[in-house]
Protein backbone atom coordinates (compact mmCIF):
# COMPACT_ATOMS: atom_id res chain seq x y z
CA UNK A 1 -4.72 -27.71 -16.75
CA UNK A 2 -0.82 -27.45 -17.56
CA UNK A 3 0.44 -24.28 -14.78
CA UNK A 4 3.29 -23.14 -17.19
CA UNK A 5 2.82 -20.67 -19.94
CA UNK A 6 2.13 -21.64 -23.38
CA UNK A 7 1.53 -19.58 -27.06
CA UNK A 8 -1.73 -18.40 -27.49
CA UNK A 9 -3.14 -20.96 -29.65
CA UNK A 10 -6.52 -19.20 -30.31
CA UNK A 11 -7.82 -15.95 -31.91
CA UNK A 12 -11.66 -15.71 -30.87
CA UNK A 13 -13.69 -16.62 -27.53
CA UNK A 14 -17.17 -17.27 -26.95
CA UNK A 15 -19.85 -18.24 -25.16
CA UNK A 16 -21.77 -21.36 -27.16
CA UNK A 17 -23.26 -24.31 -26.07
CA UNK A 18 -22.47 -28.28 -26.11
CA UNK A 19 -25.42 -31.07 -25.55
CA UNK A 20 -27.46 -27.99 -24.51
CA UNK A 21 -24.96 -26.76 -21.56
CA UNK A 22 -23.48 -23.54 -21.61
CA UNK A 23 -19.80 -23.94 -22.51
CA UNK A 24 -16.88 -21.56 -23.54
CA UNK A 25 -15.57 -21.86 -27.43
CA UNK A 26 -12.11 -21.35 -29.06
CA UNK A 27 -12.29 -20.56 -32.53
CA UNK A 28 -15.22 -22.54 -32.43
CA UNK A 29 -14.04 -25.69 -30.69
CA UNK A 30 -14.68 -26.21 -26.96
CA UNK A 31 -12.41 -25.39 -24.21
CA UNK A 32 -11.09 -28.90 -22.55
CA UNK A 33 -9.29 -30.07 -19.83
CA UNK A 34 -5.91 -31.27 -19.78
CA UNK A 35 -7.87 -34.92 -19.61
CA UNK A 36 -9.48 -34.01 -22.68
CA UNK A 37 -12.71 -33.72 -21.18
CA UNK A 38 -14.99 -30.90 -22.55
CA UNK A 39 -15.83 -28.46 -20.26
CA UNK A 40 -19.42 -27.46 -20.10
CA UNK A 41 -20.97 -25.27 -17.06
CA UNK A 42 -24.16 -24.89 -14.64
CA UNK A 43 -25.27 -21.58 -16.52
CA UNK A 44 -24.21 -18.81 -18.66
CA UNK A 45 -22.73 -16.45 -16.35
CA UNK A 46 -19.81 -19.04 -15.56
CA UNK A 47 -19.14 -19.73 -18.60
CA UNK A 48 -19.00 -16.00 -19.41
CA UNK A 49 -16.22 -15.05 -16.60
CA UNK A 50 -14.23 -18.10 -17.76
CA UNK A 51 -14.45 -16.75 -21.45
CA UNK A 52 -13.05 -13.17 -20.00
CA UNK A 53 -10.25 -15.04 -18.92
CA UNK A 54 -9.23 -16.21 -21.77
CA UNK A 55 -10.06 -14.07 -23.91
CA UNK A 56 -7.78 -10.91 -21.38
CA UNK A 57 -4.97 -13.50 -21.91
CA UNK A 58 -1.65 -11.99 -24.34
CA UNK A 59 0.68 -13.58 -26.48
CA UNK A 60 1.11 -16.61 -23.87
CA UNK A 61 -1.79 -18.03 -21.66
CA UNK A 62 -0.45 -17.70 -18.01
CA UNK A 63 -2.89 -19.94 -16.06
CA UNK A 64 -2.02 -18.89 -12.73
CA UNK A 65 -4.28 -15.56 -13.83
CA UNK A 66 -6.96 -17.59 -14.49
CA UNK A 67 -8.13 -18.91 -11.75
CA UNK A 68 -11.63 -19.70 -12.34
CA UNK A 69 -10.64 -21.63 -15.36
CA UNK A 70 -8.63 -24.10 -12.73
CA UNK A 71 -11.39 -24.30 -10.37
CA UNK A 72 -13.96 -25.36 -13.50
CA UNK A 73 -11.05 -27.70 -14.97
CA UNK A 74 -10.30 -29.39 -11.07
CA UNK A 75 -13.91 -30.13 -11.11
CA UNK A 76 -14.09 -32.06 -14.32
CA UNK A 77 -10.71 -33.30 -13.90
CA UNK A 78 -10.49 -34.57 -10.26
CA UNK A 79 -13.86 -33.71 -8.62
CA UNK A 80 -15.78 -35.86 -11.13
CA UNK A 81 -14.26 -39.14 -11.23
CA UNK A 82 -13.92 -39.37 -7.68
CA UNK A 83 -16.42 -37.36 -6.18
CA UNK A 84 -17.02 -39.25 -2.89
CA UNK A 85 -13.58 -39.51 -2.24
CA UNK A 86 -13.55 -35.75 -2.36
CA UNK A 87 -16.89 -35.23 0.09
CA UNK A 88 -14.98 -37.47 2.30
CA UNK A 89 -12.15 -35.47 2.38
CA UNK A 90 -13.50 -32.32 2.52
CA UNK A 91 -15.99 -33.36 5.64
CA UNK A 92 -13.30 -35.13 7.19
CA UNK A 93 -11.52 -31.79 7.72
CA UNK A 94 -13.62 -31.17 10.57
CA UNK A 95 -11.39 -33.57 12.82
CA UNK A 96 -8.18 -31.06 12.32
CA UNK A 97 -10.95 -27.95 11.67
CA UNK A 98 -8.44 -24.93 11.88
CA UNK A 99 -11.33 -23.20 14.27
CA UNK A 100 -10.97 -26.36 16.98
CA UNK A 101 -7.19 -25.71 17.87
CA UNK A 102 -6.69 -22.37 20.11
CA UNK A 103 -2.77 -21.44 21.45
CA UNK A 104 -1.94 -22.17 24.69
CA UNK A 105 -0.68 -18.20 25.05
CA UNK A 106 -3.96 -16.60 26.75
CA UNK A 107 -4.12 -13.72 24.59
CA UNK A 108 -4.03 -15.23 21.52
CA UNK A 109 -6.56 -18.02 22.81
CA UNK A 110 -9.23 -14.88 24.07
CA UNK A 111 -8.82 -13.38 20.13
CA UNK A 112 -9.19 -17.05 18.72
CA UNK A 113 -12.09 -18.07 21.00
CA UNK A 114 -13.99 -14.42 20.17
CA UNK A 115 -13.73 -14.56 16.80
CA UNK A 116 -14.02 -18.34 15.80
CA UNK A 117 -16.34 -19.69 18.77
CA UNK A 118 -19.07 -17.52 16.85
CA UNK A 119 -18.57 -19.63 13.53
CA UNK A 120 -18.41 -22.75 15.41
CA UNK A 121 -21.62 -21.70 16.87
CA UNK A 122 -22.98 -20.99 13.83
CA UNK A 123 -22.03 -24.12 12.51
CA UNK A 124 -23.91 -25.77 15.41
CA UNK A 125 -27.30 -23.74 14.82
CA UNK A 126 -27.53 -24.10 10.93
CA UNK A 127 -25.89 -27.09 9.79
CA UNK A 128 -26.46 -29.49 13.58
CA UNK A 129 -22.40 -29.93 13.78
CA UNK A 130 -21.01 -29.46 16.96
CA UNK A 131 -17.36 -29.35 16.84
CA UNK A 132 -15.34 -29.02 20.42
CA UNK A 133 -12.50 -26.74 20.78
CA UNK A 134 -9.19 -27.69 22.65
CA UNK A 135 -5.70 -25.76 23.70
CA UNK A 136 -2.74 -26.92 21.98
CA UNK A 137 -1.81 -29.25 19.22
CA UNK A 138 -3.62 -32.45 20.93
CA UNK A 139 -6.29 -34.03 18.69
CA UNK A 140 -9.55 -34.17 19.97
CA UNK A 141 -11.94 -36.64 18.67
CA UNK A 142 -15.23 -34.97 17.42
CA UNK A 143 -18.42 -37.21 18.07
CA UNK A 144 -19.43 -39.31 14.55
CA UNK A 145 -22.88 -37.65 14.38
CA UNK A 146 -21.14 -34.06 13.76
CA UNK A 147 -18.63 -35.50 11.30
CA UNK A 148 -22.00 -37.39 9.45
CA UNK A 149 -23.54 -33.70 9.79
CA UNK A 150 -20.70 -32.60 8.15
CA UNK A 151 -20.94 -34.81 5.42
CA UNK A 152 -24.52 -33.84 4.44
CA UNK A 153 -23.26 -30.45 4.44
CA UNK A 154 -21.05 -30.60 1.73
CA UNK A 155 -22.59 -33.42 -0.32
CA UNK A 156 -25.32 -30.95 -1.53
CA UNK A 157 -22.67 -29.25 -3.14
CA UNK A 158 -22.76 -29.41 -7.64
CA UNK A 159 -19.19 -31.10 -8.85
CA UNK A 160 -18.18 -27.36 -9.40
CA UNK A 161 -19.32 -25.92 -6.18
CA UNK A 162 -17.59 -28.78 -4.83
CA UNK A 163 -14.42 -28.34 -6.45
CA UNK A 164 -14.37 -24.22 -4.67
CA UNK A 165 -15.12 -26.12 -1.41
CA UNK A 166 -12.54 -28.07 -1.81
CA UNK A 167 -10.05 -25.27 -2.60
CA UNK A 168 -11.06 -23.56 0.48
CA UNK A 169 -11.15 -26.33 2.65
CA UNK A 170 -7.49 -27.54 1.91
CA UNK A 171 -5.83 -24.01 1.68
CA UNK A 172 -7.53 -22.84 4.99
CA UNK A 173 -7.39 -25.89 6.89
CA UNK A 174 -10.88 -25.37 7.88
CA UNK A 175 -14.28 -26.82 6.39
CA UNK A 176 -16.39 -24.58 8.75
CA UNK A 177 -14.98 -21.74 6.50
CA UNK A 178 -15.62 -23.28 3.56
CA UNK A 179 -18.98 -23.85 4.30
CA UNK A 180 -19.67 -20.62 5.89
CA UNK A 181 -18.54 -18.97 2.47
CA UNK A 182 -20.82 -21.38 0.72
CA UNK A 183 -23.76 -19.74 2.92
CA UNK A 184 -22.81 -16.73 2.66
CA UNK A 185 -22.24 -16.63 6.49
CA UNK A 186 -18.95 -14.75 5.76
CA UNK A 187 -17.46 -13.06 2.59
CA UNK A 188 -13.93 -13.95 1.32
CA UNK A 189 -12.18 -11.13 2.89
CA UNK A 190 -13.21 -12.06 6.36
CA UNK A 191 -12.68 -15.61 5.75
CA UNK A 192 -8.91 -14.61 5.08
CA UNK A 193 -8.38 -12.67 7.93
CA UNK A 194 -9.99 -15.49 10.13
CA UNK A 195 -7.70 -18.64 8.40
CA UNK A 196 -4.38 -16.46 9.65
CA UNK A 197 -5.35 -14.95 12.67
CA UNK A 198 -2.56 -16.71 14.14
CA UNK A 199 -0.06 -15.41 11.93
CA UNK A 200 -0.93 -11.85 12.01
CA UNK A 201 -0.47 -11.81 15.36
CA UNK A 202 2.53 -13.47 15.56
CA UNK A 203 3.69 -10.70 12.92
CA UNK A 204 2.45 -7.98 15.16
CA UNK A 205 5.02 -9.17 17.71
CA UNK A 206 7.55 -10.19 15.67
CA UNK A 207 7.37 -8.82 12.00
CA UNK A 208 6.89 -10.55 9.15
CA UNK A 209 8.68 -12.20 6.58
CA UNK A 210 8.68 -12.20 2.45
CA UNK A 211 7.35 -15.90 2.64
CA UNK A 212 4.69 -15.61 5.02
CA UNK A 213 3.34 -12.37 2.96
CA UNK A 214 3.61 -14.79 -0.17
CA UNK A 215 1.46 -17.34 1.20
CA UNK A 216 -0.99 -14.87 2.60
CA UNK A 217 -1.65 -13.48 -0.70
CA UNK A 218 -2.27 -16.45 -2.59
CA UNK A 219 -4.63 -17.12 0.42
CA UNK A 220 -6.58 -14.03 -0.14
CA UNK A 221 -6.28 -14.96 -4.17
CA UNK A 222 -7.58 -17.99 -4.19
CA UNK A 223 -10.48 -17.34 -1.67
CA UNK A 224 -11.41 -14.30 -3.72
CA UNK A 225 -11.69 -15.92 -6.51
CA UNK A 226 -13.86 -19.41 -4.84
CA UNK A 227 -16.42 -16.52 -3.66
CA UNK A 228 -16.40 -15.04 -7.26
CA UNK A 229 -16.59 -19.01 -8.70
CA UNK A 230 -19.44 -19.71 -6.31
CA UNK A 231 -21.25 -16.37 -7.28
CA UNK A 232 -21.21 -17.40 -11.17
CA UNK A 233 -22.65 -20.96 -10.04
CA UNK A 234 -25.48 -19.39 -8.73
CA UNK A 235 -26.07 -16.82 -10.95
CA UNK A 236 -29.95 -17.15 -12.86
C-alpha cells in the first residue's frame, strides 16, 4: 500500500464477498493491494473495521490513518509469499528478545527484572521457552530447544495474525510481547509501557525530547491498533 496521499478515487464502501471470503468493496470492485492482489479476510468483522476506514477517509486517502488496512495489505503482500521466512524472523527475535538485556545501573536492572522476569516466566510456563537474562549489551546464546519452542509459537499464527505479530515483534524488539498480546497475557497499553521502560526512565532523570515522544507514540499507535487487528481476526 502506497504511504502518500492520493484523491479519493471511490464514492461507496462495503462489505461483500469474493470466492466466498468476506472482503471489502469499492464501488463494487474489491479493495487490492498495491501487488494487485485482492484482499479477502478471515471473517466479517475484519473486513467491516477495514471498510470504516475507508469509508471515514476525505477528499484524499491518508494511509497512515488506516492502519488496519496496512496490517491486512502486509499480510497479502509480504506475509504470504514468504511466510516461513517471516516465522523465522519473527521466532528468531528471541536471541536479541528486548526482555533478555537488563542495564548494568542497579536500579534500572531491579525495575527491568520485576516487571519483565514475570513475562519471561510466563513465557516459560505456557509456551516451554526458557529465555536467560544477562546485564549489558553482551549476547547470550539461548539454548536451540527454546528458539524451536519459539517457532511453534508463532507458526500457529493465520497469514494475518502473523502479519500483527510481526509488527509487534519488529517495533518492540521483543517476540515475548508479541506473543503475550497474541494470548492475551497483556493488553496493548501495558505492552507499551513495558517495550520503553528504559526510556521512561531515562526521561525521568533527564527529560525528554520531541523525537523520543514521536517514536513513543507511533509505538503506542501501532500496538493499539495490532490488539484491535487481532480482536477482528478472532471475532465469530
Amino acid at each position: 500500500m502506497t504511504l502518500r496521499a492520493l484523491k479519493r478515487f471511490y464514492k461507496d464502501v462495503a462489505v461483500g464477498s469474493v470466492e466466498g471470503s468476506p472482503a471489502v468493496l469499492l464501488d463494487d470492485r474489491p479493495l487490492r493491494t498495491p501487488a494487485r492482489a485482492i484482499l479477502t479476510f478471515p471473517n466479517e468483522a475484519l473486513a467491516a473495521g477495514i471498510a470504516d476506514e475507508w469509508r471515514d477517509q476525505g477528499d484524499e486517502v491518508q494511509p497512515f490513518s488506516m492502519p488496519l488496512t496496512r496490517i491486512a495489505v502486509s499480510a497479502v503482500d509480504q506475509v504470504v509469499p514468504a511466510r516461513d521466512e517471516i516465522v523465522r524472523q519473527v521466532a528468531g527475535y528471541g536471541e536479541t528478545d528486548l526482555l533478555c538485556y537488563r542495564s548494568e545501573q542497579d536500579e534500572l536492572a531491579a525495575l527491568q527484572a520485576e516487571l519483565w522476569q514475570p513475562l519471561l516466566e510466563w513465557a516459560n510456563e505456557s509456551l516451554d521457552v526458557s529465555l536467560v537474562a544477562v546485564h549489558g549489551i553482551m549476547p547470550v546464546t539461548q539454548e536451540s530447544s527454546s528458539l524451536d519452542a519459539l517457532r511453534r509459537a508463532v507458526e500457529p499464527h493465520g497469514d494475518m495474525e502473523l502479519s500483527a505479530l510481526h509488527l509487534v515483534t519488529t517495533t518492540s524488539g521483543s517476540v515475548i510481547l508479541a506473543l503475550a498480546i497474541s494470548h492475551g497475557e497483556i493488553d496493548a497499553g501495558r505492552a507499551w509501557e513495558l517495550s520503553r521502560l528504559d526510556e521512561a526512565w531515562q526521561a525521568e532523570r533527564w527529560g525528554q525530547d520531541a523525537e523520543a515522544t514521536e517514536r513513543a507514540d507511533q509505538l503506542r499507535d501501532d500496538l493499539l491498533a495490532v490488539a484491535r487487528f487481532l480482536e477482528l481476526c478472532r471475532a465469530a
